[in-house]
PDB file of N, CA and C in Angstrom:
ATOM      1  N   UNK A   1      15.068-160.719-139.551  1.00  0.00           N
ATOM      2  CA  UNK A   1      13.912-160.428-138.746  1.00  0.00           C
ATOM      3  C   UNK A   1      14.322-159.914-137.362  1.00  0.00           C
ATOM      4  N   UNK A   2      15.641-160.769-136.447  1.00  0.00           N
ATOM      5  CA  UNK A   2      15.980-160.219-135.584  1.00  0.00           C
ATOM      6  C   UNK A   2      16.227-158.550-135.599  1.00  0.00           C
ATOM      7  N   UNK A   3      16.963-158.456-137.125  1.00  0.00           N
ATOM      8  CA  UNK A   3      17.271-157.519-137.003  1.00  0.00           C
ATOM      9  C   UNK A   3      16.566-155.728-136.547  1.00  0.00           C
ATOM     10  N   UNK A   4      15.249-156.463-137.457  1.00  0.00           N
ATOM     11  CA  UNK A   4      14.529-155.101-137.874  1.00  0.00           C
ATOM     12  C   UNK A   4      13.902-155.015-135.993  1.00  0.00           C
ATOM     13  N   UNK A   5      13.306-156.261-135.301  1.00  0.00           N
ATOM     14  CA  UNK A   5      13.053-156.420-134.060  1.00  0.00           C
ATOM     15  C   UNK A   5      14.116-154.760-132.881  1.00  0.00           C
ATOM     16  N   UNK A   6      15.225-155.471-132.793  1.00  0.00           N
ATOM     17  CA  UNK A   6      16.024-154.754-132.204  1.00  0.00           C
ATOM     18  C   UNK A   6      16.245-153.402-132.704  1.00  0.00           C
ATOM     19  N   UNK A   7      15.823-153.200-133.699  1.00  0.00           N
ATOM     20  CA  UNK A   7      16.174-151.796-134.563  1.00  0.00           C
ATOM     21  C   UNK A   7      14.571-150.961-133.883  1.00  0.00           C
ATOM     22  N   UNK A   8      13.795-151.876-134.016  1.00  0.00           N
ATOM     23  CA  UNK A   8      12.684-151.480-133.462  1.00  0.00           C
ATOM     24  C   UNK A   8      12.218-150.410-131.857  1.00  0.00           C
ATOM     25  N   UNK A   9      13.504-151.519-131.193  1.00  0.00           N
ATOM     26  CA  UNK A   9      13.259-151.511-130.017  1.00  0.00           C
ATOM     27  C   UNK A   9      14.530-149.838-129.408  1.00  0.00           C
ATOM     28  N   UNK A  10      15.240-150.248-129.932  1.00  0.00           N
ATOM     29  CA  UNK A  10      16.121-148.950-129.817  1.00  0.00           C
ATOM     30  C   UNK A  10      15.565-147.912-130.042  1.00  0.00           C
ATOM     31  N   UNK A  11      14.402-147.745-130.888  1.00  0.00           N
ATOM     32  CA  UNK A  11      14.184-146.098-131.170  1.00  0.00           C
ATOM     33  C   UNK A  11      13.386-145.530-130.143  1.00  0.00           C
ATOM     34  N   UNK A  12      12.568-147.064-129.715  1.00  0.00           N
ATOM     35  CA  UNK A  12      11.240-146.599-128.667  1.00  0.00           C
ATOM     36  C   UNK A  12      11.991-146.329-127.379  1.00  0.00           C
ATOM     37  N   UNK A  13      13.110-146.884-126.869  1.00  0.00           N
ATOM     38  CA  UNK A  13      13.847-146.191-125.902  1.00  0.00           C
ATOM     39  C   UNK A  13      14.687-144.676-125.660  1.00  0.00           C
ATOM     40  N   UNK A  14      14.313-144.468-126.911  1.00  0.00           N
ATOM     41  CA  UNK A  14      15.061-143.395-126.889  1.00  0.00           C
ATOM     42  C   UNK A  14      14.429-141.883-126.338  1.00  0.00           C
ATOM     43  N   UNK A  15      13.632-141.833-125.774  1.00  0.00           N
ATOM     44  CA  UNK A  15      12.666-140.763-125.643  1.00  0.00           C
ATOM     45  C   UNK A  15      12.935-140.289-124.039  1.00  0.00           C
ATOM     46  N   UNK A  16      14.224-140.924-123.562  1.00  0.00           N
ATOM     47  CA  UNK A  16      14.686-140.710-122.257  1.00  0.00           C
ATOM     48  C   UNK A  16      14.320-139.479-121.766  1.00  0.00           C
ATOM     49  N   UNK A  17      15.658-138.187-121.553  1.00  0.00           N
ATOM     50  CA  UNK A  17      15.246-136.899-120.809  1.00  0.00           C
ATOM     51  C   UNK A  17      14.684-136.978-120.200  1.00  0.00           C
ATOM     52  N   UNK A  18      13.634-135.601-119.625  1.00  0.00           N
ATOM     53  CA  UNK A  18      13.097-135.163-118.536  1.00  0.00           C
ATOM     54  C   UNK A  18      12.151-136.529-117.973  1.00  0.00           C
ATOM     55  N   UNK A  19      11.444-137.336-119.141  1.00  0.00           N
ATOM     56  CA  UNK A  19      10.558-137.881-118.302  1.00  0.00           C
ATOM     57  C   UNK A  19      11.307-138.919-117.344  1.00  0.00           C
ATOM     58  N   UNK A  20      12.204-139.390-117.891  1.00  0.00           N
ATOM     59  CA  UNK A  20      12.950-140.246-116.828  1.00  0.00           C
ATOM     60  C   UNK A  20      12.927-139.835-115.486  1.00  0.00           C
ATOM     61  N   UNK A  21      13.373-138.216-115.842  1.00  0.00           N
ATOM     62  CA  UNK A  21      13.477-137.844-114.160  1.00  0.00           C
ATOM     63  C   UNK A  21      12.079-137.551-113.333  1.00  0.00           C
ATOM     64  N   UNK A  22      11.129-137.910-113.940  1.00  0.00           N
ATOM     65  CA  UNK A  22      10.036-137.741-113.485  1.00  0.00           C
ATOM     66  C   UNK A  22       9.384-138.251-112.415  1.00  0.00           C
ATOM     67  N   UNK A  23       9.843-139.900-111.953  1.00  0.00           N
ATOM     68  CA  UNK A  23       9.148-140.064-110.799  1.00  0.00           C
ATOM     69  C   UNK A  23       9.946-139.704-110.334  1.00  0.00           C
ATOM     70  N   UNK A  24      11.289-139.100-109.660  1.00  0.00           N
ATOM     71  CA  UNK A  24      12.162-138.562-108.817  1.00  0.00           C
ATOM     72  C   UNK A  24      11.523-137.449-108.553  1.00  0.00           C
ATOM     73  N   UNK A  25      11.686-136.925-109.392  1.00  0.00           N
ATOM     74  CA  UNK A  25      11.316-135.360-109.129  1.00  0.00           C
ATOM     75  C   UNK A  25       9.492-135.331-108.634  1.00  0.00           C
ATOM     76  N   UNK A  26       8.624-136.240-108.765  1.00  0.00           N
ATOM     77  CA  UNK A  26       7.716-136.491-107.875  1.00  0.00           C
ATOM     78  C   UNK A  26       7.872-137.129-106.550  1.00  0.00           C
ATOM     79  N   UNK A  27       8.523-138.057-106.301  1.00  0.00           N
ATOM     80  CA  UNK A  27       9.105-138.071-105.206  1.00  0.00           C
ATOM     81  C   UNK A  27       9.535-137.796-104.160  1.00  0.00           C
ATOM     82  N   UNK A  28      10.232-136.946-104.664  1.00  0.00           N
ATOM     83  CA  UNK A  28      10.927-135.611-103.823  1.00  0.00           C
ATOM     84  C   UNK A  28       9.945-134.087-103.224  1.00  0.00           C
ATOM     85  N   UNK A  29       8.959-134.518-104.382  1.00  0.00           N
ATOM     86  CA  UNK A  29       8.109-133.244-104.104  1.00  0.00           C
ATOM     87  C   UNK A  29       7.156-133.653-102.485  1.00  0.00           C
ATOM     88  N   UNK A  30       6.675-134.948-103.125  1.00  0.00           N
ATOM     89  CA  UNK A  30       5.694-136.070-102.074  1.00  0.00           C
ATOM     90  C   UNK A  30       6.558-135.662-100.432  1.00  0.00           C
ATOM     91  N   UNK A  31       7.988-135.803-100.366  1.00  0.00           N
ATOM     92  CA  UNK A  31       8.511-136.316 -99.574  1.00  0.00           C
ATOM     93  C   UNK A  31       8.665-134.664 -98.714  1.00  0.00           C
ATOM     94  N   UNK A  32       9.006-133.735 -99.522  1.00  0.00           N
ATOM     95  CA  UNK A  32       9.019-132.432 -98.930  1.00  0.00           C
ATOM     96  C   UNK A  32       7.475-131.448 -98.500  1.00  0.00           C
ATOM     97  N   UNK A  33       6.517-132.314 -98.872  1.00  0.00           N
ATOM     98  CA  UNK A  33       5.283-131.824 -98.587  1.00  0.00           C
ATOM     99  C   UNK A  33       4.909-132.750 -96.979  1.00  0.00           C
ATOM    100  N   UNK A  34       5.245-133.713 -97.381  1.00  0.00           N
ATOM    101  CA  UNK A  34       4.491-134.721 -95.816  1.00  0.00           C
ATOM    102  C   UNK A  34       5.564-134.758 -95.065  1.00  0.00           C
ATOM    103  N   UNK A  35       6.641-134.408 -95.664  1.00  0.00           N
ATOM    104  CA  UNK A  35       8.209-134.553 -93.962  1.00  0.00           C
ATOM    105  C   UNK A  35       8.506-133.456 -93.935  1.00  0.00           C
ATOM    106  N   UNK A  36       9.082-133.015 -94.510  1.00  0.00           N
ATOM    107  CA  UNK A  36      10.515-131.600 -94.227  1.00  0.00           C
ATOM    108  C   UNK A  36       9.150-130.375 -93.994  1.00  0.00           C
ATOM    109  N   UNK A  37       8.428-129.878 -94.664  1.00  0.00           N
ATOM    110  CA  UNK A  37       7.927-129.042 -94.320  1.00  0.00           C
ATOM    111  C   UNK A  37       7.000-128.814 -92.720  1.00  0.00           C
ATOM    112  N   UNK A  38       6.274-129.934 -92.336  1.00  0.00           N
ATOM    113  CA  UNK A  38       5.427-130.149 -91.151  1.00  0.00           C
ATOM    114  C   UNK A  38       6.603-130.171 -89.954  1.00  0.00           C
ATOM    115  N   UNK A  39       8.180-130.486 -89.949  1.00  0.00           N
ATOM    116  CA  UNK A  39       8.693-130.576 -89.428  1.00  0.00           C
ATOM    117  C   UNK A  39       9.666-129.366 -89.122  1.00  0.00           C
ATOM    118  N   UNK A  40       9.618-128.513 -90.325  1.00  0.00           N
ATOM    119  CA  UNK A  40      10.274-126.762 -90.076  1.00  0.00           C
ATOM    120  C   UNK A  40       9.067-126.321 -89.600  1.00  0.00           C
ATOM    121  N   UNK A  41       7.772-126.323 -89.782  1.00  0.00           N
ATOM    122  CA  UNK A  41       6.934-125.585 -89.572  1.00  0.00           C
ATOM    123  C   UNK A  41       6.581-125.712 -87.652  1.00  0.00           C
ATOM    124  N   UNK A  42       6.996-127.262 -87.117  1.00  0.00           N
ATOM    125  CA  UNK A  42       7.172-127.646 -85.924  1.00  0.00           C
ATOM    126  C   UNK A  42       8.030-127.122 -85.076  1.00  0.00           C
ATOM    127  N   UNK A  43       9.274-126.974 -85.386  1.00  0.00           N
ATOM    128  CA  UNK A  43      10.876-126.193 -85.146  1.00  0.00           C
ATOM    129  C   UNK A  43      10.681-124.940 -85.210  1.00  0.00           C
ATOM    130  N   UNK A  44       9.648-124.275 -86.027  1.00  0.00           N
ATOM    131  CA  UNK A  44       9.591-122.689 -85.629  1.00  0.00           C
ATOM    132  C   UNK A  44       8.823-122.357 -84.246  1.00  0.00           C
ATOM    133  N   UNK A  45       7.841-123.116 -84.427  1.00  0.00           N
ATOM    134  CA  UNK A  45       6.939-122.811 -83.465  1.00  0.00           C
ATOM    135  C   UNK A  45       7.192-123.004 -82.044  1.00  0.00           C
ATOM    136  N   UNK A  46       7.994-124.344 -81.784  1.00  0.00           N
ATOM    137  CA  UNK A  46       8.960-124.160 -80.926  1.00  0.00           C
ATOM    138  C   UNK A  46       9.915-122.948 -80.340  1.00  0.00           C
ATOM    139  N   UNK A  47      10.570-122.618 -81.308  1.00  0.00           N
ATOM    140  CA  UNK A  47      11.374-121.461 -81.197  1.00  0.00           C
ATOM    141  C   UNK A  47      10.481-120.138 -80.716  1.00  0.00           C
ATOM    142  N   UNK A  48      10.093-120.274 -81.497  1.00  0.00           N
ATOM    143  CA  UNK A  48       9.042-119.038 -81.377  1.00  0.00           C
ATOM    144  C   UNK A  48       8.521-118.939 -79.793  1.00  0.00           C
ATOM    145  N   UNK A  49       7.834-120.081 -79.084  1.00  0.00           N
ATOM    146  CA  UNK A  49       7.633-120.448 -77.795  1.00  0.00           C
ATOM    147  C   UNK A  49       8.490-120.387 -76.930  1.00  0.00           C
ATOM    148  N   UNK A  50       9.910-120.713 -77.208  1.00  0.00           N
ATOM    149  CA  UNK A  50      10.746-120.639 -76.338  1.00  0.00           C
ATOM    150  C   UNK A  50      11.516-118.987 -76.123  1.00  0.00           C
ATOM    151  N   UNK A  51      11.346-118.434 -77.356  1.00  0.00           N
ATOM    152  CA  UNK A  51      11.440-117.363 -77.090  1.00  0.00           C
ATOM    153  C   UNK A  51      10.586-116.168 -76.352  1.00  0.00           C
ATOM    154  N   UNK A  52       9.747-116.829 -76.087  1.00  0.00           N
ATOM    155  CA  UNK A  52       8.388-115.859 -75.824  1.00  0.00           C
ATOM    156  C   UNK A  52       8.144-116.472 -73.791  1.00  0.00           C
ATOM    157  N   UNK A  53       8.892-117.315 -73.613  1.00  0.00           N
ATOM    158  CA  UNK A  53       9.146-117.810 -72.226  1.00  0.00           C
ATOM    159  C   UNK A  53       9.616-116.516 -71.222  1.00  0.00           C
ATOM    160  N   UNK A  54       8.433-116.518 -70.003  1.00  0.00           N
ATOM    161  CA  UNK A  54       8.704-115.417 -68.952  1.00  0.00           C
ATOM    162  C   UNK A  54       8.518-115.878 -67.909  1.00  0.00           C
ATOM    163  N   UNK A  55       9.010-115.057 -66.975  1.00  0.00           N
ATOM    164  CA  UNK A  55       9.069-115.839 -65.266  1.00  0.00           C
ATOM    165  C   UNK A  55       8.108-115.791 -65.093  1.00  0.00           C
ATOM    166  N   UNK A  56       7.702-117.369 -64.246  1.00  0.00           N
ATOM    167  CA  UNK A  56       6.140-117.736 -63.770  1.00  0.00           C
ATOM    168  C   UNK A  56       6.081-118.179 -64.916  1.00  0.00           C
ATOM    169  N   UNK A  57       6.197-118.583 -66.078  1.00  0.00           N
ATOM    170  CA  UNK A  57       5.735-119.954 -66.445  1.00  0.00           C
ATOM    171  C   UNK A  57       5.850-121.152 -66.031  1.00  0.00           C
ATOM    172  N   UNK A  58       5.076-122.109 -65.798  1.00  0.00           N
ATOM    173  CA  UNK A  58       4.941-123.671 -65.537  1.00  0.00           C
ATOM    174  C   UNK A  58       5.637-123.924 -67.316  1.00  0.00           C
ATOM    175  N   UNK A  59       6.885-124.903 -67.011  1.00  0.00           N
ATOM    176  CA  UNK A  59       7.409-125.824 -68.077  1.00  0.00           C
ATOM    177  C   UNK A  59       7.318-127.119 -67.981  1.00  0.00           C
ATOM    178  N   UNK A  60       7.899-127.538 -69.425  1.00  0.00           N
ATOM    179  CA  UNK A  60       8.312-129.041 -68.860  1.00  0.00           C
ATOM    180  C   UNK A  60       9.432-129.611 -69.856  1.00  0.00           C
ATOM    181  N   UNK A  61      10.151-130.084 -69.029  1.00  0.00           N
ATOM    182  CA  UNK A  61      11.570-129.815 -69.796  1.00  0.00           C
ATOM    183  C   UNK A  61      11.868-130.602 -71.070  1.00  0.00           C
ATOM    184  N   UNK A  62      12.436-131.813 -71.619  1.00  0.00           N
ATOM    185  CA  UNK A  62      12.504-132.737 -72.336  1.00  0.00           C
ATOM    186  C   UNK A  62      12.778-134.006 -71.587  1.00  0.00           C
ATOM    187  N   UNK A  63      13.058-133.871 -70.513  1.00  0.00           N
ATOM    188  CA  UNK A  63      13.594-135.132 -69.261  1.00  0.00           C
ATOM    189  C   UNK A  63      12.480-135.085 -69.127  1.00  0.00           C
ATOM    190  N   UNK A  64      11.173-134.272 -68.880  1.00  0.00           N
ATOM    191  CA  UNK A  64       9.933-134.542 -68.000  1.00  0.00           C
ATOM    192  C   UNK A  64      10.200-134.014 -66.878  1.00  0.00           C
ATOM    193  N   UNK A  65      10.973-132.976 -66.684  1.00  0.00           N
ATOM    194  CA  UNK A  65      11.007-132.350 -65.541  1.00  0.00           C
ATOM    195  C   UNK A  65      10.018-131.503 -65.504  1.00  0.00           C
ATOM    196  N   UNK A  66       8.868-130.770 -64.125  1.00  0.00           N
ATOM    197  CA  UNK A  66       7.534-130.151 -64.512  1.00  0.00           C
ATOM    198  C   UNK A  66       8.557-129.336 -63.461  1.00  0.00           C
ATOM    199  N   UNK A  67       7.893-127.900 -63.851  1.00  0.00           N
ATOM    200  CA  UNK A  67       8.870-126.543 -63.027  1.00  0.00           C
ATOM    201  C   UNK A  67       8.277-125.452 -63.480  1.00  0.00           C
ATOM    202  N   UNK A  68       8.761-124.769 -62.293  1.00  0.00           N
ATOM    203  CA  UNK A  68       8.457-122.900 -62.789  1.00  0.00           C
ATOM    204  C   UNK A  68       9.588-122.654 -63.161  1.00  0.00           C
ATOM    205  N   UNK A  69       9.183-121.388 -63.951  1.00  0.00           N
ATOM    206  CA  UNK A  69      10.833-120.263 -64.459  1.00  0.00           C
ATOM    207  C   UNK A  69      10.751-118.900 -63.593  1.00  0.00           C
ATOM    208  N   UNK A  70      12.005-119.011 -62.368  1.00  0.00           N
ATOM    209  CA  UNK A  70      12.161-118.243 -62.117  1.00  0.00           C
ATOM    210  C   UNK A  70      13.333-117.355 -62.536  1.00  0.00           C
ATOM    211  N   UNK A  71      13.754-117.964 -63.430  1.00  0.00           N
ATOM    212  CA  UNK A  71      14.868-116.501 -63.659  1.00  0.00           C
ATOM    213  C   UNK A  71      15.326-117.306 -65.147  1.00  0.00           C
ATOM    214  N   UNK A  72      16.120-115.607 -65.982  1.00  0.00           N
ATOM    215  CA  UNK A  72      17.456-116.515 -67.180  1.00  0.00           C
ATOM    216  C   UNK A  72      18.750-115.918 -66.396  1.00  0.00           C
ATOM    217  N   UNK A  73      19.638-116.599 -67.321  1.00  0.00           N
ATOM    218  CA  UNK A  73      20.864-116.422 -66.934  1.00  0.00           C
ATOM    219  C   UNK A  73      21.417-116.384 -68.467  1.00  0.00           C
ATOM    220  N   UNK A  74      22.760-115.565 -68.258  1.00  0.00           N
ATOM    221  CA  UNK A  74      23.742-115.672 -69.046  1.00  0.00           C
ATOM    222  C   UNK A  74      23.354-115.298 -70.927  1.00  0.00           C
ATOM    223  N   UNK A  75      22.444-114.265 -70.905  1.00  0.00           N
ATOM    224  CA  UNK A  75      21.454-113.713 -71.997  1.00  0.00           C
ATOM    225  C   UNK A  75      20.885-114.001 -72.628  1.00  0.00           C
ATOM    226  N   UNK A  76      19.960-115.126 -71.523  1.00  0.00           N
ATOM    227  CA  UNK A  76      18.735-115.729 -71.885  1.00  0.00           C
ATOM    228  C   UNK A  76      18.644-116.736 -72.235  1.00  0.00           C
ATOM    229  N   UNK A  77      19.722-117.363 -72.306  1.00  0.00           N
ATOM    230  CA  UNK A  77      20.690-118.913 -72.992  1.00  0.00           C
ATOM    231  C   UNK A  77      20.470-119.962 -71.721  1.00  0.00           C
ATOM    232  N   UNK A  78      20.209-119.523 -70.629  1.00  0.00           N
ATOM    233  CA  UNK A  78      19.456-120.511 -69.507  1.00  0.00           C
ATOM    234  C   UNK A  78      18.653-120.493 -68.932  1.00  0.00           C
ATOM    235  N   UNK A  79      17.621-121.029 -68.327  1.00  0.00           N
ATOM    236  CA  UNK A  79      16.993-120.983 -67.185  1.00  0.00           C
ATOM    237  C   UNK A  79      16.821-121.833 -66.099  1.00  0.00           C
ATOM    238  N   UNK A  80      16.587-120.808 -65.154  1.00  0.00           N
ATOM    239  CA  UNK A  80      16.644-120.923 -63.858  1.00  0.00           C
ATOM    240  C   UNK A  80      14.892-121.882 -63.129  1.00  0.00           C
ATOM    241  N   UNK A  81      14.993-123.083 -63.002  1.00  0.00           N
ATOM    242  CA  UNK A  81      13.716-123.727 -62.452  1.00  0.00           C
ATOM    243  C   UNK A  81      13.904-123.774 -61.689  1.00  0.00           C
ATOM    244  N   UNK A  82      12.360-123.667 -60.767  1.00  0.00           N
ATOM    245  CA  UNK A  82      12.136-124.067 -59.369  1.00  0.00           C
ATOM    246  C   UNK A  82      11.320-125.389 -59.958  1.00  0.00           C
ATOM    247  N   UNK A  83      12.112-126.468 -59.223  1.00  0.00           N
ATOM    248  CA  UNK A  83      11.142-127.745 -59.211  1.00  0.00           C
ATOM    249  C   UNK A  83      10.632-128.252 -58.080  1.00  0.00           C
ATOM    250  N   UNK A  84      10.677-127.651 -56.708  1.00  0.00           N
ATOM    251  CA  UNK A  84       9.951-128.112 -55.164  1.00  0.00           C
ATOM    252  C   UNK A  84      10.526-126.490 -54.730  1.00  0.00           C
ATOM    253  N   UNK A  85       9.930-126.701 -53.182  1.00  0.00           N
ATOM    254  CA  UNK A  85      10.324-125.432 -52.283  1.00  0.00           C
ATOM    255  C   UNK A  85      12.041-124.960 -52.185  1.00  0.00           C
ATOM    256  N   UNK A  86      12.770-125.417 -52.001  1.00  0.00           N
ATOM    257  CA  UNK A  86      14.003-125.467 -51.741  1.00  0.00           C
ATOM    258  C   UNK A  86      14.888-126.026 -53.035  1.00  0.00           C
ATOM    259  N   UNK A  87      14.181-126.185 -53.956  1.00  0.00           N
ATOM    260  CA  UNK A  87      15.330-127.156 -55.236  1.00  0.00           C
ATOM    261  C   UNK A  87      15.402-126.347 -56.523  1.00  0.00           C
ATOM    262  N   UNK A  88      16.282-125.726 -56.466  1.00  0.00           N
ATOM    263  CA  UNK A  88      16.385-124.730 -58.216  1.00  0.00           C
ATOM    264  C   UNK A  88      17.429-125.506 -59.100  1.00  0.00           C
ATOM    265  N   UNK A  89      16.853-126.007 -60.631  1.00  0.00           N
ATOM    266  CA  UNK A  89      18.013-126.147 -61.491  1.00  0.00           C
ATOM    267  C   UNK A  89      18.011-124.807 -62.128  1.00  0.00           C
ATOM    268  N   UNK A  90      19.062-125.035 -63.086  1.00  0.00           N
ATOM    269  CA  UNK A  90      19.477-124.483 -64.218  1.00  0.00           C
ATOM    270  C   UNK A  90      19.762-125.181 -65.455  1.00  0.00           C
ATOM    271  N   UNK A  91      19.185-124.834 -66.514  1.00  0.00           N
ATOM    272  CA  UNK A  91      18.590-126.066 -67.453  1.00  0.00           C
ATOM    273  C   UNK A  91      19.108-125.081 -68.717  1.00  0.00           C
ATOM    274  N   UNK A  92      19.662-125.294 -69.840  1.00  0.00           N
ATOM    275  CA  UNK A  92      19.412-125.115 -71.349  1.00  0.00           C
ATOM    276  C   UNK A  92      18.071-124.792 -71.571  1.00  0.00           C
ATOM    277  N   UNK A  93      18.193-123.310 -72.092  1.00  0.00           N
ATOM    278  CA  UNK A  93      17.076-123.030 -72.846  1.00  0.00           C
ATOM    279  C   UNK A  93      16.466-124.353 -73.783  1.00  0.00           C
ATOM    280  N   UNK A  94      16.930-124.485 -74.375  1.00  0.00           N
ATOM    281  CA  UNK A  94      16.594-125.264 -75.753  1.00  0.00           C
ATOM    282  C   UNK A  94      16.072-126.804 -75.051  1.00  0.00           C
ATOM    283  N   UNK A  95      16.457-126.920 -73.861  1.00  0.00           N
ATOM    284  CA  UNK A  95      15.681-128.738 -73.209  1.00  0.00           C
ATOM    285  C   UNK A  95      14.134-128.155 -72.634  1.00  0.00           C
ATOM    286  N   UNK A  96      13.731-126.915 -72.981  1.00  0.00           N
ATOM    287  CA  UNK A  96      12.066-126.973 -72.709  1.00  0.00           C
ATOM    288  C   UNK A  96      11.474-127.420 -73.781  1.00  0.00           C
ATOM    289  N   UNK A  97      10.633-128.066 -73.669  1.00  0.00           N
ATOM    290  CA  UNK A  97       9.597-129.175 -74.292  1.00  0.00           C
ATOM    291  C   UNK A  97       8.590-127.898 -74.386  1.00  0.00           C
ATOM    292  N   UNK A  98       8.246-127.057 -74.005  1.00  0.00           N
ATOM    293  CA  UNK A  98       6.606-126.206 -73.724  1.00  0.00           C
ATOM    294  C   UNK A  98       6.362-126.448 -72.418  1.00  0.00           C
ATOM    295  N   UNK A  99       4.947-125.630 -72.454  1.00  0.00           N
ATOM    296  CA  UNK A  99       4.457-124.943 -71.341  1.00  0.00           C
ATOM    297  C   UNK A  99       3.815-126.050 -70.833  1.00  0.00           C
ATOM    298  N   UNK A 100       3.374-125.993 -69.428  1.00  0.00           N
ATOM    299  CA  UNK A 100       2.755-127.467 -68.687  1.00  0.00           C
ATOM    300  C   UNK A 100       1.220-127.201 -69.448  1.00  0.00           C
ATOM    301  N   UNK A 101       0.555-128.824 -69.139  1.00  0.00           N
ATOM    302  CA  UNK A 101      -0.694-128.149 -69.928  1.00  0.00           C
ATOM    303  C   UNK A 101      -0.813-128.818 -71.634  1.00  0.00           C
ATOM    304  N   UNK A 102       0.411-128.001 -72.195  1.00  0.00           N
ATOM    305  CA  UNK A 102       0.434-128.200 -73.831  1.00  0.00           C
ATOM    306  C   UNK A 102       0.984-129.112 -74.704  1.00  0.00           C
ATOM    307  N   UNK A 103       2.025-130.132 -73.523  1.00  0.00           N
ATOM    308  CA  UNK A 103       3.018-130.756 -73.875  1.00  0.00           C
ATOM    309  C   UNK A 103       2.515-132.040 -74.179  1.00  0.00           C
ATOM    310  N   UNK A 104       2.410-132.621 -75.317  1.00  0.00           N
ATOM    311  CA  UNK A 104       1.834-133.694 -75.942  1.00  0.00           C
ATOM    312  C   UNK A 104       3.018-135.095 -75.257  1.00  0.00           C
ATOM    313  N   UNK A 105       2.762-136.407 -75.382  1.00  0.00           N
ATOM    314  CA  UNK A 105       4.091-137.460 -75.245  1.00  0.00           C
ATOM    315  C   UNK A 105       4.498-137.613 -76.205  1.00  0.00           C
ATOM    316  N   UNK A 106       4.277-137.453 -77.608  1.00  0.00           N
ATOM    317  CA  UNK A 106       5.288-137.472 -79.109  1.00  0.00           C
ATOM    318  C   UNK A 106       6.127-136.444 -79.101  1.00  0.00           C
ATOM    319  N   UNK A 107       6.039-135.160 -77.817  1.00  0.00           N
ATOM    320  CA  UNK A 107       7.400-134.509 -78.007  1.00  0.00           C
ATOM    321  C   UNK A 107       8.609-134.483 -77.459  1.00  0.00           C
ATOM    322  N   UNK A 108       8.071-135.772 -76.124  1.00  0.00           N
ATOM    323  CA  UNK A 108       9.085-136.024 -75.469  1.00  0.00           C
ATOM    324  C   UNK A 108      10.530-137.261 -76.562  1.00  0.00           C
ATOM    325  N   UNK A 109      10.000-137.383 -77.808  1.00  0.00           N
ATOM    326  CA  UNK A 109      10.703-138.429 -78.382  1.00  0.00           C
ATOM    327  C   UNK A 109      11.504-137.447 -79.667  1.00  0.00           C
ATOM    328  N   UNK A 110      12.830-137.626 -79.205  1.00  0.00           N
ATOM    329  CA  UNK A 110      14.009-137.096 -79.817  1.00  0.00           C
ATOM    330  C   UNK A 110      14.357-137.656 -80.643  1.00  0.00           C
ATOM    331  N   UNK A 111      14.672-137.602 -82.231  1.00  0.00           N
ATOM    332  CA  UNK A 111      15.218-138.636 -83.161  1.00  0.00           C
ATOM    333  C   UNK A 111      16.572-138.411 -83.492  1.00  0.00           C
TER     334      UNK A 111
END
């Protein structure tokens, strides 16, 4: 009786393949729809903004520094802020956060 039991049970396992991989491969789909994509689609738009940056914009950096852009430097790979009358940095393109105004506090948080 054991026997026929276990003989039983082996065949119904056997139907492995694709469906096995099935909640993975749902998974993965779930995970690239609600993360990876909203987050390239975030990173362009960025880019896109930072590329489109001209003197006399109001920024704000990723420190929370608030400033104008008065100048790039070095082919466009820096800029030049005025943050008071007399005080100019020079900052990494890539540490502007956006334009004053647009800059939400979830973008000041770097992971």
């Amino acid at each position: 009786m054991d026997i026929l039991f276990a003989n039983a049970q082996s065949t119904q396992n056997s139907g492995g393949g694709l469906a096995a991989f099935l909640p993975f491969i749902l998974i993965m789909f779930i995970i690239y729809f609600l993360m990876i994509r909203p987050q390239t689609k975030r990173q362009k738009q960025k880019e896109l903004m930072r590329d489109s940056l001209k003197k006399g914009d109001k920024i704000v950096t990723i420190g929370g520094i608030h400033g104008t852009i008065q100048g790039f430097k070095e082919k466009n790979t820096l800029v030049l802020v005025k943050i008071d009358n007399n005080t100019n940095i020079t900052i990494n393109k890539t540490a502007v956060t956006g334009l004053f105004g647009q800059v939400q506090d979830s973008e000041f948080q770097q992971s």
